[in-house]
C-alpha atoms as a PDB file:
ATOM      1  CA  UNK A   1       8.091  -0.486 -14.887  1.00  0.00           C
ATOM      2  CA  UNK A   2       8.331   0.908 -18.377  1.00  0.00           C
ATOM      3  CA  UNK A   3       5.208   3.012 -18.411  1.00  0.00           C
ATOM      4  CA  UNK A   4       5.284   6.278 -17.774  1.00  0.00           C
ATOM      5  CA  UNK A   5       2.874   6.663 -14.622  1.00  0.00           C
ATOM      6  CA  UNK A   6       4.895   3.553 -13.014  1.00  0.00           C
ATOM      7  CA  UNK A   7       4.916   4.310  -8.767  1.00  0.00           C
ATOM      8  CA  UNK A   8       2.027   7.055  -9.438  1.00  0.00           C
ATOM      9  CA  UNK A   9      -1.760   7.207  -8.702  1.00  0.00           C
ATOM     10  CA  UNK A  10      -3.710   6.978 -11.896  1.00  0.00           C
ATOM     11  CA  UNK A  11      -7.328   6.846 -13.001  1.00  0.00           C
ATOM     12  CA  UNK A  12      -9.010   4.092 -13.749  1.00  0.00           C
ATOM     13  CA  UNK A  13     -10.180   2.572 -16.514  1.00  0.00           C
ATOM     14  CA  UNK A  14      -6.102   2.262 -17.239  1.00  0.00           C
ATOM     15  CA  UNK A  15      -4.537   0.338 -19.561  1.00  0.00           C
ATOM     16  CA  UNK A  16      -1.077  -0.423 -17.489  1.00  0.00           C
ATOM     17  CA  UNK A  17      -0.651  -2.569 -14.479  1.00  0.00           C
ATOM     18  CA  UNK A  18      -2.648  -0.928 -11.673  1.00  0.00           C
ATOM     19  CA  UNK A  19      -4.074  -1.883  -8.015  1.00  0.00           C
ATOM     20  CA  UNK A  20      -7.873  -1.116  -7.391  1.00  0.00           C
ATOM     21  CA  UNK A  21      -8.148   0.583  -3.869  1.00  0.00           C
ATOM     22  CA  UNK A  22     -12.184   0.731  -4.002  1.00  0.00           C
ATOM     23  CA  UNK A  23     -12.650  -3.501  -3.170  1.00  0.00           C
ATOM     24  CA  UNK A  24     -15.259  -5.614  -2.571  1.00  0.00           C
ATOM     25  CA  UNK A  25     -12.631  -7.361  -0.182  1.00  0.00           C
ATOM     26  CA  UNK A  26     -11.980  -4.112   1.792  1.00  0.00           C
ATOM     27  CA  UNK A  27      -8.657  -5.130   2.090  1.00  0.00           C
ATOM     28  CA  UNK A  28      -7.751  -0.770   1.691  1.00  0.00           C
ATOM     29  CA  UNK A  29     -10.332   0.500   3.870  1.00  0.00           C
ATOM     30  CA  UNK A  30      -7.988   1.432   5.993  1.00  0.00           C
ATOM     31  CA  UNK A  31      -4.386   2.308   3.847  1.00  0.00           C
ATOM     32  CA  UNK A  32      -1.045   3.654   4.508  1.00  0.00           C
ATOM     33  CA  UNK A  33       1.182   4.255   1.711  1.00  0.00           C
ATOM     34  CA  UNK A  34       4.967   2.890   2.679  1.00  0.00           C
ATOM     35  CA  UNK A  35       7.231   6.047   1.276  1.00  0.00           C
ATOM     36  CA  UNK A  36       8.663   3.292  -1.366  1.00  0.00           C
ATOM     37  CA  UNK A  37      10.572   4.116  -4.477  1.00  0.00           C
ATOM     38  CA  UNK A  38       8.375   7.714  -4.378  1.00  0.00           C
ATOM     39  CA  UNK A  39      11.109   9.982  -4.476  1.00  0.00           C
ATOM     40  CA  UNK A  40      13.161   9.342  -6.602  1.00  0.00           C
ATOM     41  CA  UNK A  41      11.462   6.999  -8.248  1.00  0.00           C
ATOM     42  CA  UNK A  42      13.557   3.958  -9.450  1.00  0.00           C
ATOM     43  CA  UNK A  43      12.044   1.637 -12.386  1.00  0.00           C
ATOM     44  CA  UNK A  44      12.287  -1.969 -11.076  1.00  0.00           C
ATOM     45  CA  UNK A  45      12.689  -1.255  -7.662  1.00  0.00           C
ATOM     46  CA  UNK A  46       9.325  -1.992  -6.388  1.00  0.00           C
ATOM     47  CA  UNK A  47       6.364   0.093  -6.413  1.00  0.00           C
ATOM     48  CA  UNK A  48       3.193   0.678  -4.592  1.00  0.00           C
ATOM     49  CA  UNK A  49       4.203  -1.279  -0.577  1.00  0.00           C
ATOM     50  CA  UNK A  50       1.215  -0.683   1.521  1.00  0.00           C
ATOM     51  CA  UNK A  51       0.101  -0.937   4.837  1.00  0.00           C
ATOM     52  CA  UNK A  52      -3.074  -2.239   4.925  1.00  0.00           C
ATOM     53  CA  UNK A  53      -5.865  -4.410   6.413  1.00  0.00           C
ATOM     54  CA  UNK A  54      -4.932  -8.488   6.256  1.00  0.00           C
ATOM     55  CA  UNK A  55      -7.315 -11.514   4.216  1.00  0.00           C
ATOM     56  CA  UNK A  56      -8.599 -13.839   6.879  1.00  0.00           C
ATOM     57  CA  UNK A  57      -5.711 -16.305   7.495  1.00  0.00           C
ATOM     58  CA  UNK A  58      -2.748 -14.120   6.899  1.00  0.00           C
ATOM     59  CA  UNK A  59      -2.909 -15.068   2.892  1.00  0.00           C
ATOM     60  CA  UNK A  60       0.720 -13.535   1.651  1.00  0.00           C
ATOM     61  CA  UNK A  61       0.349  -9.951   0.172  1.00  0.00           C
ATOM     62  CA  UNK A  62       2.496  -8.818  -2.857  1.00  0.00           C
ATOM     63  CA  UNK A  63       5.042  -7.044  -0.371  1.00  0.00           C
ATOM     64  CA  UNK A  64       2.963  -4.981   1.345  1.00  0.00           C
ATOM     65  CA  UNK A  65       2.627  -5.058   5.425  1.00  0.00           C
ATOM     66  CA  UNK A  66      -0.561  -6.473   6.482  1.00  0.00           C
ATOM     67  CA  UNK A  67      -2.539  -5.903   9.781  1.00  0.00           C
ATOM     68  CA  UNK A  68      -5.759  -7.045  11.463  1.00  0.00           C
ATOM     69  CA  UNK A  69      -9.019  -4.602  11.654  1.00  0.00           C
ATOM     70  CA  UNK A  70      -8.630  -4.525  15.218  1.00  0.00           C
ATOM     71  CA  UNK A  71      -4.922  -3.966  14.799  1.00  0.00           C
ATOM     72  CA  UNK A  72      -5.183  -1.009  12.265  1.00  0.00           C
ATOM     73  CA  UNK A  73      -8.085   0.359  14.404  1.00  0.00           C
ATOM     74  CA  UNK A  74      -5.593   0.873  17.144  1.00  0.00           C
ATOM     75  CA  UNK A  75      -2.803   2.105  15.476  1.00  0.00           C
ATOM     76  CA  UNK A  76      -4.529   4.914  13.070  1.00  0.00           C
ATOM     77  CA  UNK A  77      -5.245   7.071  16.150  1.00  0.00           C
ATOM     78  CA  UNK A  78      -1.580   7.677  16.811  1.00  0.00           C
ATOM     79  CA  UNK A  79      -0.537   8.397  13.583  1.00  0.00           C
ATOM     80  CA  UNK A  80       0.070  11.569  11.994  1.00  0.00           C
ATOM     81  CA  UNK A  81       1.497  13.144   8.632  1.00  0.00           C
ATOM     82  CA  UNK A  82       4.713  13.400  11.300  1.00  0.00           C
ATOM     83  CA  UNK A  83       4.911   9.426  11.656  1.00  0.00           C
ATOM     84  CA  UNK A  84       7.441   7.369  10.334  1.00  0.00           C
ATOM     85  CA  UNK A  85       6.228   3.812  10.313  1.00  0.00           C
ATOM     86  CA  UNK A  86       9.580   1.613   9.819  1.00  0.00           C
ATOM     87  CA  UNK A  87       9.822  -2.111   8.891  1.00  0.00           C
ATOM     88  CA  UNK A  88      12.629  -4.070   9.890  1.00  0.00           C
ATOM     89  CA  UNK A  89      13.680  -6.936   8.598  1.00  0.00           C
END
């Protein structure tokens, strides 16, 4: 939280705490990213939730929302730069 880029897309190499979305894993091959802490953005409120493709077995994420391929497959064709995608807790 105390860098400057904190919540923002940055090149790689980079020095700070960062997610790779190019994995061997292919975890984001398919990627939404939940409009978290964007704006404003809040140090130490969280950063980076996505929406994304789930490790066989349902192994926790780091807060993120995690889907099947088959799941994700159905879902991206009804979604548009209109949707609001909503988790309840």
């Amino acid at each position: 939280p105390d860098d400057r880029n904190y919540n923002r897309p940055v090149k790689i190499p980079y020095g700070a705490s960062h997610e790779h979305m190019r994995r061997a894993d292919r975890l984001y091959d398919a990627c939404l990213v939940m409009d978290w802490n964007i704006a404003p953005r809040r140090r130490g409120r969280g950063s980076a939730i996505f929406f994304h493709l789930a490790r066989p077995g349902f192994t926790p994420t780091q807060g993120c929302v995690a889907v099947t391929a088959r799941t994700m497959a159905r879902l991206l064709p009804l979604l548009s730069d209109r949707t609001v995608v909503r988790v309840v807790r």
